[in-house]
PDB file of N, CA and C in Angstrom:
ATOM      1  N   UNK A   1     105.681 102.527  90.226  1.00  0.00           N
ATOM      2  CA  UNK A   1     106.224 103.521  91.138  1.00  0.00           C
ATOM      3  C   UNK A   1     107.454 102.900  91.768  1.00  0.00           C
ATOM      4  N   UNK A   2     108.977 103.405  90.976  1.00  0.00           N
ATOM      5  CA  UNK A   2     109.976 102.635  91.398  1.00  0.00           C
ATOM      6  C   UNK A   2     110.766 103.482  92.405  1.00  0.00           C
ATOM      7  N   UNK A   3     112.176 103.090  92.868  1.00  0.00           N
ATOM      8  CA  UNK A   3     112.824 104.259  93.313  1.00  0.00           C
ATOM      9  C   UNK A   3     112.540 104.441  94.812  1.00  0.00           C
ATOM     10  N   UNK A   4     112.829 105.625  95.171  1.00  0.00           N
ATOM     11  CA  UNK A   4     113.553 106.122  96.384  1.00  0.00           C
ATOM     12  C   UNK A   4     111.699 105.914  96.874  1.00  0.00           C
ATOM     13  N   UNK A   5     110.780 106.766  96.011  1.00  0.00           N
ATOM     14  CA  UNK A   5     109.402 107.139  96.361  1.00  0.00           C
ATOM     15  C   UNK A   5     108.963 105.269  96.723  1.00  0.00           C
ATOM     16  N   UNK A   6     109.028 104.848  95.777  1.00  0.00           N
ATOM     17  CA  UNK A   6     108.300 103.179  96.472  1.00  0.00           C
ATOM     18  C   UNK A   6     108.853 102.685  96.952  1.00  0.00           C
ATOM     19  N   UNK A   7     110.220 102.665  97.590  1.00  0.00           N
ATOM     20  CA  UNK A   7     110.542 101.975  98.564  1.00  0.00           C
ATOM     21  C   UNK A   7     110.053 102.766  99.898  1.00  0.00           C
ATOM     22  N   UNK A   8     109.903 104.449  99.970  1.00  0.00           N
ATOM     23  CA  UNK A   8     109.615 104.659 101.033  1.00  0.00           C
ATOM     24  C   UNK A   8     107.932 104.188 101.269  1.00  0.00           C
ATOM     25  N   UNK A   9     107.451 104.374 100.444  1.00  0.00           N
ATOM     26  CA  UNK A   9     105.406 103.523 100.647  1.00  0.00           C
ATOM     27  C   UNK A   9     105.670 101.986 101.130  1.00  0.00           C
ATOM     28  N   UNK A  10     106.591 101.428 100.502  1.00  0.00           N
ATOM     29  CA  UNK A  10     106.718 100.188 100.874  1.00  0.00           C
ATOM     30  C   UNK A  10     106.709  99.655 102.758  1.00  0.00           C
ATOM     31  N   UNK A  11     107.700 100.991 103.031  1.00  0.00           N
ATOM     32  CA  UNK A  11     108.350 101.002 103.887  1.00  0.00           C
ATOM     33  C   UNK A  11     107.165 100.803 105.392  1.00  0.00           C
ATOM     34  N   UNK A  12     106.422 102.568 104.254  1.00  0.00           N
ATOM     35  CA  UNK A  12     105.475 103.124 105.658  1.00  0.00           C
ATOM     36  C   UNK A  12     103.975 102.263 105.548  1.00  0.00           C
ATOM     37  N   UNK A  13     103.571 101.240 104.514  1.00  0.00           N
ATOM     38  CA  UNK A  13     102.583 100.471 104.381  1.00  0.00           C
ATOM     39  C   UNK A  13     103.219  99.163 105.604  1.00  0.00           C
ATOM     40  N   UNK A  14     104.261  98.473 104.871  1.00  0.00           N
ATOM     41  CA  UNK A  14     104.933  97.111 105.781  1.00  0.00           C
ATOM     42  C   UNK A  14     105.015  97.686 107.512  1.00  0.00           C
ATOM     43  N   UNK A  15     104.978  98.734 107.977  1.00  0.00           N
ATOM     44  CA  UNK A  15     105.181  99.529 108.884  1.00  0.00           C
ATOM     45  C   UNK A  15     103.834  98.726 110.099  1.00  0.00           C
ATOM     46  N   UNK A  16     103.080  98.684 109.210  1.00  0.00           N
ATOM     47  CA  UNK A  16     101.860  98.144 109.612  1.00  0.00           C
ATOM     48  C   UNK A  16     100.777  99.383 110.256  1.00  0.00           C
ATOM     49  N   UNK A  17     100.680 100.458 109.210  1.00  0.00           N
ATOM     50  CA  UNK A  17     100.017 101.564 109.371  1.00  0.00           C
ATOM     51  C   UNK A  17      99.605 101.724 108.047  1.00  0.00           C
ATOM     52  N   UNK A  18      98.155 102.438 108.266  1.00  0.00           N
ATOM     53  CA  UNK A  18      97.373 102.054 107.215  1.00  0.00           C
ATOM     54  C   UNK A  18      97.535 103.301 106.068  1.00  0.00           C
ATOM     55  N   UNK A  19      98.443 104.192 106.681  1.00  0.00           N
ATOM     56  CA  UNK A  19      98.355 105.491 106.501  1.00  0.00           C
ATOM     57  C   UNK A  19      99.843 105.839 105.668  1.00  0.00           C
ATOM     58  N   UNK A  20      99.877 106.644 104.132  1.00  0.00           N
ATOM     59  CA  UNK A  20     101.292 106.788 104.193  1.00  0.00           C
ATOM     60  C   UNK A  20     101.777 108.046 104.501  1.00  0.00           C
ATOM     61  N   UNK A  21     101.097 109.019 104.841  1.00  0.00           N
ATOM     62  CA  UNK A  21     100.949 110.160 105.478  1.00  0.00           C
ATOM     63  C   UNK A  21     100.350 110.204 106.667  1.00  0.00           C
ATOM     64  N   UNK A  22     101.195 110.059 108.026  1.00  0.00           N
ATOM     65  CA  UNK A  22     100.682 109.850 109.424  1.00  0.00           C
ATOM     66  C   UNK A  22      99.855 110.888 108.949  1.00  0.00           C
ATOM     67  N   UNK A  23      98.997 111.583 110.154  1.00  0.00           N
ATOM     68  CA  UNK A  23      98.399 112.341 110.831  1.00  0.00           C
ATOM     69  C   UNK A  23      99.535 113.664 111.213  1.00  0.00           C
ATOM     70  N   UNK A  24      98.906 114.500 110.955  1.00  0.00           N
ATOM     71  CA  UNK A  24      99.996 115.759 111.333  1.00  0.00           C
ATOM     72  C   UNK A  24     100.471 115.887 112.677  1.00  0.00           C
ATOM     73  N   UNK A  25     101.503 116.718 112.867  1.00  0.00           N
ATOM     74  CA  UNK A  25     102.286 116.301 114.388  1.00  0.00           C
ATOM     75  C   UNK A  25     103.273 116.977 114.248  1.00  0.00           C
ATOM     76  N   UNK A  26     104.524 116.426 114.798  1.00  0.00           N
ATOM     77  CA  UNK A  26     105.652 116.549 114.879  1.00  0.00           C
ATOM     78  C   UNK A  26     106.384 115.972 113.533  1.00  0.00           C
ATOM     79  N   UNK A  27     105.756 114.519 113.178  1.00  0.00           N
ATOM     80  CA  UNK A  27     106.438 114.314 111.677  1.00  0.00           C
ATOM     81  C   UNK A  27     106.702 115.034 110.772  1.00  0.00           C
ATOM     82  N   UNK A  28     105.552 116.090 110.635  1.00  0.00           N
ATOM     83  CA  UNK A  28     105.353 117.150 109.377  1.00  0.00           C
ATOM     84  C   UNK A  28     106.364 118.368 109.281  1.00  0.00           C
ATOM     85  N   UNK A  29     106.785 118.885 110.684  1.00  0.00           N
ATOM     86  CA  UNK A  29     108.118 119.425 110.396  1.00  0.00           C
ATOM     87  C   UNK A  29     109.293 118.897 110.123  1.00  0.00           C
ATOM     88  N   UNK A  30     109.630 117.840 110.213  1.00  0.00           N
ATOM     89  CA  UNK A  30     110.424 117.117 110.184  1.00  0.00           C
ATOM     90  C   UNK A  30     110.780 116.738 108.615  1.00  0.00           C
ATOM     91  N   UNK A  31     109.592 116.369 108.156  1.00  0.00           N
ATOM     92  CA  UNK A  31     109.178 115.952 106.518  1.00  0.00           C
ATOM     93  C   UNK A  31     109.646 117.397 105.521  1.00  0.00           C
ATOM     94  N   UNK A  32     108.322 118.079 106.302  1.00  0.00           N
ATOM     95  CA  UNK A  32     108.971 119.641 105.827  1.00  0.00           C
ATOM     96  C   UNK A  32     110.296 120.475 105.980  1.00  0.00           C
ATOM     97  N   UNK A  33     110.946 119.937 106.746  1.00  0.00           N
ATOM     98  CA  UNK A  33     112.488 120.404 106.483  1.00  0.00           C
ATOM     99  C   UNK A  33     113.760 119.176 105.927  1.00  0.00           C
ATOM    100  N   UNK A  34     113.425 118.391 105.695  1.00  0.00           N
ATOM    101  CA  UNK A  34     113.902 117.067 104.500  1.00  0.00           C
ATOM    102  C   UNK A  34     113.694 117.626 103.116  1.00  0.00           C
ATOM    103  N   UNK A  35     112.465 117.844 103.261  1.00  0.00           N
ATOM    104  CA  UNK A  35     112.287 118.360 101.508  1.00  0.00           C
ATOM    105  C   UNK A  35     112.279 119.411 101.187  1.00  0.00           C
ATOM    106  N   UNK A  36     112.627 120.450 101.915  1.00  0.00           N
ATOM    107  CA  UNK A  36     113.142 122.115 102.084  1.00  0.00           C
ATOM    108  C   UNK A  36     114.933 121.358 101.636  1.00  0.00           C
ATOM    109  N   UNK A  37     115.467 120.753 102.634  1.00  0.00           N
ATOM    110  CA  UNK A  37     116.786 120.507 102.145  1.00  0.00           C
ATOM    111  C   UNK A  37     116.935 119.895 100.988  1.00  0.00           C
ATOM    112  N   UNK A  38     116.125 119.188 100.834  1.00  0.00           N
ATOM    113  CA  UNK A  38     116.219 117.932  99.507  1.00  0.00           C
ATOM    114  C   UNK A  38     116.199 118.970  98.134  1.00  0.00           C
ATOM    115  N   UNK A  39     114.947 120.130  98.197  1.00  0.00           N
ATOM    116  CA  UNK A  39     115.302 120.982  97.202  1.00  0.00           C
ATOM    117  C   UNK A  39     116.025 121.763  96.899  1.00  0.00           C
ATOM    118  N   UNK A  40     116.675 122.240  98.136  1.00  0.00           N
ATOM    119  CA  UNK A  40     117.580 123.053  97.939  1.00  0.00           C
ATOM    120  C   UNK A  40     119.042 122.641  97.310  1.00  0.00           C
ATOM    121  N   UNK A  41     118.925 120.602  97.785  1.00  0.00           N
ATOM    122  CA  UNK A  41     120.484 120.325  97.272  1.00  0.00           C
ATOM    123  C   UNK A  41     120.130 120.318  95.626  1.00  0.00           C
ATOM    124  N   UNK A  42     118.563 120.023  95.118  1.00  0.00           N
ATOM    125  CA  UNK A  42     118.156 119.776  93.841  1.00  0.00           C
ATOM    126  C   UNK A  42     118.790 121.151  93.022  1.00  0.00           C
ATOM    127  N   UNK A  43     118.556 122.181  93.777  1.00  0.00           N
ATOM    128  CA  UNK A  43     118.573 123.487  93.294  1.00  0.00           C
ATOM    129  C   UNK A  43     117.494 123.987  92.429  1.00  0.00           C
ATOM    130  N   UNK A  44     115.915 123.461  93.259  1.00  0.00           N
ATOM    131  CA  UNK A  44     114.415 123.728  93.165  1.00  0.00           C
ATOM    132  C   UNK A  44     114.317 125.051  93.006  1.00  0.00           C
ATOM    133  N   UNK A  45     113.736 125.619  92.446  1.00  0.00           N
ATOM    134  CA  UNK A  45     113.509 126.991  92.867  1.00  0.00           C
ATOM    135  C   UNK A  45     111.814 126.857  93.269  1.00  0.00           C
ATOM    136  N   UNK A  46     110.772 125.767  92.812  1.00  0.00           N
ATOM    137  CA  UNK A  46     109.643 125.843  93.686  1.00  0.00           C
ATOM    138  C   UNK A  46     109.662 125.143  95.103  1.00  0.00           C
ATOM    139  N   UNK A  47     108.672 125.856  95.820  1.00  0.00           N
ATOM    140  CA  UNK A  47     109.139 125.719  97.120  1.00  0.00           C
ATOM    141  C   UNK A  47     108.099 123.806  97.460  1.00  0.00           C
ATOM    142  N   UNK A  48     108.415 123.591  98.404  1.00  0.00           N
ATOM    143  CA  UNK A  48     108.145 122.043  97.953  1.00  0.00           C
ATOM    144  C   UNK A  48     107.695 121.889  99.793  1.00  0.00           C
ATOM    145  N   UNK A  49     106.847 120.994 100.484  1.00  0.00           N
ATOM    146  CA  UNK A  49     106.719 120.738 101.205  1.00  0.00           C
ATOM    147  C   UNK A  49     105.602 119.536 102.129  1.00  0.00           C
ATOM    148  N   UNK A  50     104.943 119.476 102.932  1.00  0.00           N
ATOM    149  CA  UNK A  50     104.406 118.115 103.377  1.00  0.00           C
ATOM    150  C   UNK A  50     102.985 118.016 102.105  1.00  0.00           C
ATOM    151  N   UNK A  51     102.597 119.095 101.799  1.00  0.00           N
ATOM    152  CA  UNK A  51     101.002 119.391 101.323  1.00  0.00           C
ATOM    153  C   UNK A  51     101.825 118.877  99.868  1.00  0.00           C
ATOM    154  N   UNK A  52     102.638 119.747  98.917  1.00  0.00           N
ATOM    155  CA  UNK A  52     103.537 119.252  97.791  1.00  0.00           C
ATOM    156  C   UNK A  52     103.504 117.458  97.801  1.00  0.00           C
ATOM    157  N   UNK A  53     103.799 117.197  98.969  1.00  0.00           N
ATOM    158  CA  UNK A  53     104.535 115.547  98.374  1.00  0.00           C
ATOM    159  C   UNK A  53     103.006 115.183  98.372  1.00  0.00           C
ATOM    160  N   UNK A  54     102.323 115.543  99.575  1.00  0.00           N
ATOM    161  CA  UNK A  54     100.609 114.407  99.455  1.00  0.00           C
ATOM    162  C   UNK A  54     100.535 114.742  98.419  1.00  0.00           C
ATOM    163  N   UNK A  55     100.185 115.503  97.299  1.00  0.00           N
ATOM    164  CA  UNK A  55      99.714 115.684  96.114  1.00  0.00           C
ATOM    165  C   UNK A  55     100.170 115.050  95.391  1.00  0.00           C
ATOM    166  N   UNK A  56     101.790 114.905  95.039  1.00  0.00           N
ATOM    167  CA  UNK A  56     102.367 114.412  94.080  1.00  0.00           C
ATOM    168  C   UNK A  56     102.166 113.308  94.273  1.00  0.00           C
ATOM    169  N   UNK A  57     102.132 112.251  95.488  1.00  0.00           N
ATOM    170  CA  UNK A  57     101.943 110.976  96.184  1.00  0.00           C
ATOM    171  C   UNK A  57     100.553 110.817  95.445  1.00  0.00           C
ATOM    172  N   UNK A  58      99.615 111.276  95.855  1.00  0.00           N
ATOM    173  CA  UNK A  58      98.141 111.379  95.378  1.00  0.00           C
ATOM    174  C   UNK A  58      98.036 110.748  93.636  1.00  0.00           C
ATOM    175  N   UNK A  59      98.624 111.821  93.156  1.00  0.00           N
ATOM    176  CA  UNK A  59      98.521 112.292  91.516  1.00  0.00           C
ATOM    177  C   UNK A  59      98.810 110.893  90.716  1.00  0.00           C
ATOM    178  N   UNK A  60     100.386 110.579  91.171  1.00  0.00           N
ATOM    179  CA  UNK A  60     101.515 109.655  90.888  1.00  0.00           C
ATOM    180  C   UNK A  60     100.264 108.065  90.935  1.00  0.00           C
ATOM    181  N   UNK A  61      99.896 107.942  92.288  1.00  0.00           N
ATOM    182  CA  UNK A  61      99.783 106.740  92.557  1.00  0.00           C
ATOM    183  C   UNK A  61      98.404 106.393  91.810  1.00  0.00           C
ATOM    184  N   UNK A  62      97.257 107.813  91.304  1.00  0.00           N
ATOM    185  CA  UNK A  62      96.293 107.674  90.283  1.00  0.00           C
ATOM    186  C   UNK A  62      96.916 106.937  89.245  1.00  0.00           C
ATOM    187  N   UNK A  63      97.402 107.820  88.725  1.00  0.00           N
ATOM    188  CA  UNK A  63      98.401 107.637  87.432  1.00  0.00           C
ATOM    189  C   UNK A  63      98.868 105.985  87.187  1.00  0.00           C
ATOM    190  N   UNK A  64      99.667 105.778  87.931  1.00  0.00           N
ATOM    191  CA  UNK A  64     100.120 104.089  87.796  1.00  0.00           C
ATOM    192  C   UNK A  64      99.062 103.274  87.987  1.00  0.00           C
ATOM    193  N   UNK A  65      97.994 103.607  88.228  1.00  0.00           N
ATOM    194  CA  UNK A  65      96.599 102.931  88.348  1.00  0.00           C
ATOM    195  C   UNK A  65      96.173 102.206  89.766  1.00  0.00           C
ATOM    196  N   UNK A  66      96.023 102.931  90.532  1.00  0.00           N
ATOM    197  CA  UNK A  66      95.430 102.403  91.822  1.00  0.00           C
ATOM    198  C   UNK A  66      93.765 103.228  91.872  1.00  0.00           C
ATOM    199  N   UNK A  67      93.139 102.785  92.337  1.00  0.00           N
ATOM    200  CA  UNK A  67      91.766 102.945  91.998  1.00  0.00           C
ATOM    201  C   UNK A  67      91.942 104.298  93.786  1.00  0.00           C
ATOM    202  N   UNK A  68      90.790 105.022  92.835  1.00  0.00           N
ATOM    203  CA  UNK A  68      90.556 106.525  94.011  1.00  0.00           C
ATOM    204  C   UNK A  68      90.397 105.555  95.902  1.00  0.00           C
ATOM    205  N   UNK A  69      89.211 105.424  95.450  1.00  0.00           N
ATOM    206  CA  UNK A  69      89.054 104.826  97.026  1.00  0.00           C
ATOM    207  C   UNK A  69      90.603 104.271  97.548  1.00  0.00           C
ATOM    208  N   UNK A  70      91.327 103.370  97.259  1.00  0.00           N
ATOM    209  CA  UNK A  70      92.490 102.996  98.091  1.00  0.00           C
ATOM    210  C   UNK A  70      93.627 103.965  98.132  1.00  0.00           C
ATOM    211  N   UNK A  71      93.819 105.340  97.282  1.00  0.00           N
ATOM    212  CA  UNK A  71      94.263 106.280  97.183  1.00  0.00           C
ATOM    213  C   UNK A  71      93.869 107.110  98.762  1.00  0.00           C
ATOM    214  N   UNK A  72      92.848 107.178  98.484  1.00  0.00           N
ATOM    215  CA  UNK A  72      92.044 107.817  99.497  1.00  0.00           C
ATOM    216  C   UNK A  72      91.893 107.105 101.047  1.00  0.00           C
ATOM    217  N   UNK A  73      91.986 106.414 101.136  1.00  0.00           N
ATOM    218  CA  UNK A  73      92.218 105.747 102.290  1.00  0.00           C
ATOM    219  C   UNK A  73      93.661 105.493 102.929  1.00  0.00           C
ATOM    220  N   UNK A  74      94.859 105.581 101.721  1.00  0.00           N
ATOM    221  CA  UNK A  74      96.183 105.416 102.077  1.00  0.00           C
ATOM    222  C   UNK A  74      96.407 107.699 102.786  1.00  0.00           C
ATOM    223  N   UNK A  75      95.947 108.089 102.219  1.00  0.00           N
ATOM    224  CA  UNK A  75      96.162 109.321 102.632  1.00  0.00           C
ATOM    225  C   UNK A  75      95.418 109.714 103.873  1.00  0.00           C
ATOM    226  N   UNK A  76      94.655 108.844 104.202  1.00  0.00           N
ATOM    227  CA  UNK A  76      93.614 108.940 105.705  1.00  0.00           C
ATOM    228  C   UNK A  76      92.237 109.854 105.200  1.00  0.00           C
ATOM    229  N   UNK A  77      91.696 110.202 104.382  1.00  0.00           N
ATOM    230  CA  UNK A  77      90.843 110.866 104.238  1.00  0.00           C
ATOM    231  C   UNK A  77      89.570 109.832 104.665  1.00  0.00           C
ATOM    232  N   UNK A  78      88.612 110.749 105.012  1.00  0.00           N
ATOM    233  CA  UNK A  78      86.930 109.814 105.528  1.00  0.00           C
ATOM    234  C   UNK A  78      85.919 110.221 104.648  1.00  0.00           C
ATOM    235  N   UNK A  79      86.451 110.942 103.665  1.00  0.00           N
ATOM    236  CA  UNK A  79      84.996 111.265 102.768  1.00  0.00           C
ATOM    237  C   UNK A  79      85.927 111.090 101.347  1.00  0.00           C
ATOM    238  N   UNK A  80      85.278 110.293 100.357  1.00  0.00           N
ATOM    239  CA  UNK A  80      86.212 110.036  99.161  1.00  0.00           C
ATOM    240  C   UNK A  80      86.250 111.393  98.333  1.00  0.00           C
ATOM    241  N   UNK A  81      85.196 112.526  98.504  1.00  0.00           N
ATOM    242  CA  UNK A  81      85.411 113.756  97.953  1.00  0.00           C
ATOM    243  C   UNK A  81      86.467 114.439  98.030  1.00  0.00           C
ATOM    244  N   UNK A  82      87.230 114.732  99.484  1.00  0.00           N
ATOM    245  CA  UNK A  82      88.242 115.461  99.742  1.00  0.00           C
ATOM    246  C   UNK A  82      89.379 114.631  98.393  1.00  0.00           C
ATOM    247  N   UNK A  83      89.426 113.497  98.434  1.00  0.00           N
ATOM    248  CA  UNK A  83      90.124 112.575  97.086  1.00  0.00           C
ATOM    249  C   UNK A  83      90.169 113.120  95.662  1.00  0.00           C
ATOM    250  N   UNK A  84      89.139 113.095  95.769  1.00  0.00           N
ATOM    251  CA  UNK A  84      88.552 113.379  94.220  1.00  0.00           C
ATOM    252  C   UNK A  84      89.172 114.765  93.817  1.00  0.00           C
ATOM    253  N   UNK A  85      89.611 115.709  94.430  1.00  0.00           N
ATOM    254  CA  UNK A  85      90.617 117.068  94.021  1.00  0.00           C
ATOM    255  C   UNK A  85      91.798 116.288  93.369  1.00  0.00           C
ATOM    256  N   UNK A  86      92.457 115.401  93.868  1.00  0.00           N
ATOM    257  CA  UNK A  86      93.608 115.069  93.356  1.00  0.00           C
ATOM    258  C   UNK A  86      93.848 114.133  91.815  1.00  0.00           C
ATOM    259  N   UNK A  87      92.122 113.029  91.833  1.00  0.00           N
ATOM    260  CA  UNK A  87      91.707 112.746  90.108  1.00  0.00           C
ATOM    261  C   UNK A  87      91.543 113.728  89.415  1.00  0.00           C
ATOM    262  N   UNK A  88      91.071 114.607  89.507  1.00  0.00           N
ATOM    263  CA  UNK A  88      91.003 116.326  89.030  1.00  0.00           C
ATOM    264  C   UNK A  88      92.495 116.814  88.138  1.00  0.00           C
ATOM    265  N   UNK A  89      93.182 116.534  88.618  1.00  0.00           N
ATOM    266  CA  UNK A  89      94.416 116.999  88.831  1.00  0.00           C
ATOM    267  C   UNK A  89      95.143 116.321  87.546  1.00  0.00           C
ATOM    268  N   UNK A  90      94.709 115.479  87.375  1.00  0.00           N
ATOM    269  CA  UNK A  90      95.745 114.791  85.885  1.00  0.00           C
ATOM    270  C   UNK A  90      95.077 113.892  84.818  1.00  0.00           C
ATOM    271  N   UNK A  91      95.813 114.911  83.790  1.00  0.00           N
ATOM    272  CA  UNK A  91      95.172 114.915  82.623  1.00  0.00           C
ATOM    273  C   UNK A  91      95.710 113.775  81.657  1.00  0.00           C
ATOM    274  N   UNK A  92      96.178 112.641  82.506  1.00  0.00           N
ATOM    275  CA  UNK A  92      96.692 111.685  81.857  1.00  0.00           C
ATOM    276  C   UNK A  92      95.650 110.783  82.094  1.00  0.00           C
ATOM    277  N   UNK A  93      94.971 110.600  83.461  1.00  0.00           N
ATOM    278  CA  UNK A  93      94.068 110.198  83.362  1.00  0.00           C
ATOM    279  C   UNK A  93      92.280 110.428  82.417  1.00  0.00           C
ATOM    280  N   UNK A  94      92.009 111.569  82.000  1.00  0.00           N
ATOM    281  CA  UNK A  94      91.225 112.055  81.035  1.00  0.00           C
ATOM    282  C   UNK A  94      91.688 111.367  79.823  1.00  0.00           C
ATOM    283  N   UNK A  95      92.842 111.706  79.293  1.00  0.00           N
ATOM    284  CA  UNK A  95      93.527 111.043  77.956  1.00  0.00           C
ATOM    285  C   UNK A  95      93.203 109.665  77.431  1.00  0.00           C
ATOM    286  N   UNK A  96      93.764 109.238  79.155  1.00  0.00           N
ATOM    287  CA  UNK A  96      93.080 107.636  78.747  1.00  0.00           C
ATOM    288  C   UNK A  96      91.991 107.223  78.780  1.00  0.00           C
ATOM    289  N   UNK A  97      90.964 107.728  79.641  1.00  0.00           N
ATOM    290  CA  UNK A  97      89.168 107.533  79.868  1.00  0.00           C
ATOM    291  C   UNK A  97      88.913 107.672  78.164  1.00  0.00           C
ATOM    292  N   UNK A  98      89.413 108.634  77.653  1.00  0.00           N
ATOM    293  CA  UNK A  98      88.755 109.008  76.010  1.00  0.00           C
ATOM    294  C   UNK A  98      89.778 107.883  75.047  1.00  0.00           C
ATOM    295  N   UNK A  99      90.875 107.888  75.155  1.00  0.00           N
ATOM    296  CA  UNK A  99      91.150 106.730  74.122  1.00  0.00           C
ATOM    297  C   UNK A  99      90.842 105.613  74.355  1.00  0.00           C
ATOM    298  N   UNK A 100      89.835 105.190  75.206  1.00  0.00           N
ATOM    299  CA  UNK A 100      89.768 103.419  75.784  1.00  0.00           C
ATOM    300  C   UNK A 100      88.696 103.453  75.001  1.00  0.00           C
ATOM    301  N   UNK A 101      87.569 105.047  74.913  1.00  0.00           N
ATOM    302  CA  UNK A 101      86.342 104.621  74.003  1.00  0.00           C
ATOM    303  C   UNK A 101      86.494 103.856  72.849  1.00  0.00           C
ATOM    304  N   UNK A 102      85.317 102.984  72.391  1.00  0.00           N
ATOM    305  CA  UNK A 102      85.371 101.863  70.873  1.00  0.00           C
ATOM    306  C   UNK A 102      85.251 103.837  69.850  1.00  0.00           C
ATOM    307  N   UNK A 103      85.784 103.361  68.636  1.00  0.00           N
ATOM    308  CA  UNK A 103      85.137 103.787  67.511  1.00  0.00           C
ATOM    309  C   UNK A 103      83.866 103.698  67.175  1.00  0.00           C
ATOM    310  N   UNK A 104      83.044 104.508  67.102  1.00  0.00           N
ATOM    311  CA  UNK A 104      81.524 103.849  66.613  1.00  0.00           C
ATOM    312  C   UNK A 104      81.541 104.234  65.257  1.00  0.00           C
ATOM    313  N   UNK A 105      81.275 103.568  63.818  1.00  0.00           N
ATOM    314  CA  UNK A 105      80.824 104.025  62.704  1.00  0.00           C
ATOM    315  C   UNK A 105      79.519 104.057  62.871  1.00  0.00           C
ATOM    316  N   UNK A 106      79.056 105.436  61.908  1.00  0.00           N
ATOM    317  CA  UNK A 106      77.627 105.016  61.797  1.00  0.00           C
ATOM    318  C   UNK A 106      77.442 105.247  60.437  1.00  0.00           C
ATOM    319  N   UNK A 107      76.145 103.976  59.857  1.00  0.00           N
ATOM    320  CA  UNK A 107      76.275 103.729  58.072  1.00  0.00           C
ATOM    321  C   UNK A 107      75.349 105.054  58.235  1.00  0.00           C
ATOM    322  N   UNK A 108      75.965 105.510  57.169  1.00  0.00           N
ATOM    323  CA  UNK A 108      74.724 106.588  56.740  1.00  0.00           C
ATOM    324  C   UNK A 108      75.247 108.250  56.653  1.00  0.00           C
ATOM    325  N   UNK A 109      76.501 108.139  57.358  1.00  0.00           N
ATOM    326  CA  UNK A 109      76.487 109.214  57.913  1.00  0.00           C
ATOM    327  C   UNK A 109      77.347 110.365  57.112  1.00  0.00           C
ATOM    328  N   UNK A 110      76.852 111.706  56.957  1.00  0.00           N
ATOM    329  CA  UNK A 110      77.381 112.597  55.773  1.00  0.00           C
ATOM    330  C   UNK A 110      79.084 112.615  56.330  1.00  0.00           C
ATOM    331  N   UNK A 111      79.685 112.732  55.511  1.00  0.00           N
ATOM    332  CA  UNK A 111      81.037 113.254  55.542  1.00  0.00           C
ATOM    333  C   UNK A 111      81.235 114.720  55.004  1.00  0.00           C
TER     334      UNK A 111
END
């Protein structure tokens, strides 16, 4: 996770907060009109906002391989279920659970 996105985790982990998504507040409009502008300079036509990035944040950081629980704890959640929507979510992870299986031959078996 290179780029603009990991330097900002970098940023808000070294921050010395455990969280890379404070707690909702005042940040969240703030966030939410950054990335209202940010798409609009993209010339997004989907609409994009604080709930958008946790997800993609979520999805992304499965993906590059960080295990659910520390996923789940960087987003502040207290029950690892509310988590588990976002392993749900990508099918890159499925892909790989099934190609890591061994081959099994079995002697005997009709073709």
């Amino acid at each position: 996770m290179g780029g603009i996105l990991g330097a900002e985790v970098k940023r808000a982990f070294l921050s010395h907060t455990e969280l890379i998504f404070p707690r909702l507040g005042s940040i969240k409009d703030s966030v939410n009109n950054y990335l209202v502008r940010r798409a609009a300079r993209a010339k997004l036509e989907k609409r994009i906002g604080w709930h958008t990035a946790r997800h993609t944040f979520a999805v992304l950081t499965l993906e590059f391989g960080a295990d659910i629980y520390t996923v789940s704890k960087l987003l502040g959640h207290t029950n690892l279920t509310t988590t588990q929507v976002y392993a749900k979510a990508t099918d890159k992870l499925k892909r790989e659970a099934v190609n890591a299986l061994p081959v099994i031959e079995v002697q005997g078996a009709a073709e």
